[in-house]
Protein backbone atom coordinates (compact mmCIF):
# COMPACT_ATOMS: atom_id res chain seq x y z
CA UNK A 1 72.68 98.57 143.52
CA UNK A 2 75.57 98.81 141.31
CA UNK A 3 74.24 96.14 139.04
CA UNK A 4 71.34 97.79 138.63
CA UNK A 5 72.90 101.29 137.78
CA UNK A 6 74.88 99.22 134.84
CA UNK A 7 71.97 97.71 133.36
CA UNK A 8 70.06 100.65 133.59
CA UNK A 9 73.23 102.32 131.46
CA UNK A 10 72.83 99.12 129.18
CA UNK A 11 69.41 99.98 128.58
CA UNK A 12 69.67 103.67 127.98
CA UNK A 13 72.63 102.53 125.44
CA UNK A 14 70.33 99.97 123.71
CA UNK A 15 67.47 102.20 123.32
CA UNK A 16 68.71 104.70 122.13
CA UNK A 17 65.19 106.47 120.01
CA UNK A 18 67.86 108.27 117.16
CA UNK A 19 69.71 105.17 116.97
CA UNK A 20 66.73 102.42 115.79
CA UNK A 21 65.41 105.26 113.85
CA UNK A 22 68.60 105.21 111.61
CA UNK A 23 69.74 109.31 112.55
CA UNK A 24 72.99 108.26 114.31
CA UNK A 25 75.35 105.10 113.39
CA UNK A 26 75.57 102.52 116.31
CA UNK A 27 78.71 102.04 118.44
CA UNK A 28 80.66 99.74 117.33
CA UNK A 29 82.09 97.48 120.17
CA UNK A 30 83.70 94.55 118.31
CA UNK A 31 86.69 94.24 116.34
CA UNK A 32 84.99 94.57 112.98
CA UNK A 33 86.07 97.05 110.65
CA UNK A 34 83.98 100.15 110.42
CA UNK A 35 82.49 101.63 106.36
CA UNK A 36 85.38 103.88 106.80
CA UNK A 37 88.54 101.24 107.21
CA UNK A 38 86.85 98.78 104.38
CA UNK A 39 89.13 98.34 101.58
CA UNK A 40 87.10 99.61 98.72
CA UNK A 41 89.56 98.85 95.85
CA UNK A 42 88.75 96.52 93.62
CA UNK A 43 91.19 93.49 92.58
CA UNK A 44 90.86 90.03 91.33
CA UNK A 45 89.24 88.39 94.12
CA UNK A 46 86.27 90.75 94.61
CA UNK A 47 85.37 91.34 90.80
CA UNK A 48 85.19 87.08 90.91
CA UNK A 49 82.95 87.26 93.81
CA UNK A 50 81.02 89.84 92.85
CA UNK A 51 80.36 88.22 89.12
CA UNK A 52 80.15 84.72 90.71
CA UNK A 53 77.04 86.38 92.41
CA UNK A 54 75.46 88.58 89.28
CA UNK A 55 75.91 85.06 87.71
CA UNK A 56 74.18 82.81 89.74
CA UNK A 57 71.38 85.82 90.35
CA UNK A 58 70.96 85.44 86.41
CA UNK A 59 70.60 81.90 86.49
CA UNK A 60 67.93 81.75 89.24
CA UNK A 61 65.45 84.03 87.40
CA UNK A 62 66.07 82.32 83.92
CA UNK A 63 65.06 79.14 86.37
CA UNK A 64 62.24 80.74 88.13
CA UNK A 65 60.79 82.13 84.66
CA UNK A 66 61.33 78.70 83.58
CA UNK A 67 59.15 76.88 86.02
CA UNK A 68 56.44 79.50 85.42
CA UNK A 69 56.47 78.88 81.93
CA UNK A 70 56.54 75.09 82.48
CA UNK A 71 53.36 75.35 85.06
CA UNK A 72 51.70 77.11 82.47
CA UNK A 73 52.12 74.35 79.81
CA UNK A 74 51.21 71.66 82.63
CA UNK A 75 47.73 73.74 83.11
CA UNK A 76 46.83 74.51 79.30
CA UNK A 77 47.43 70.45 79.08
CA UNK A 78 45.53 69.75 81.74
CA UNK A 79 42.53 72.27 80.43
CA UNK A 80 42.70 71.04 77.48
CA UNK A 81 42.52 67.24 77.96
């Protein structure tokens, strides 16, 4: 009976209707750090992550417009041989 009270609680917990609909933050349970105890200051380490990323984001749509461009060609070719 007890087992079934504590799943019951689980459940309630879980399904909480506010919760999935985003009006109230979820518990945290784990040792993770919450929005409010991130270190928000910025130093050498997260300015090269964070340009490492704009970087490589730059490169994949200069490659992406790329193969467009290249498809293109290989269908004007091909229409017009």
């Amino acid at each position: 009976m007890m087992e079934l009270q504590s799943s019951m609680e689980r459940n309630k917990k879980m399904w909480n209707i506010p919760t999935i609909l985003g009006f109230k933050r979820h518990v945290v349970e784990t040792n993770q750090k919450s929005d409010d105890d991130v270190d928000t200051r910025v130093n050498v380490h997260t300015l090269y992550k964070h340009r490492w990323v704009w970087y490589h984001m730059i490169l994949c749509i200069q490659m992406i417009l790329t193969n467009i461009l290249l498809v293109g060609i290989l269908v004007t070719l091909a229409i017009k041989l």
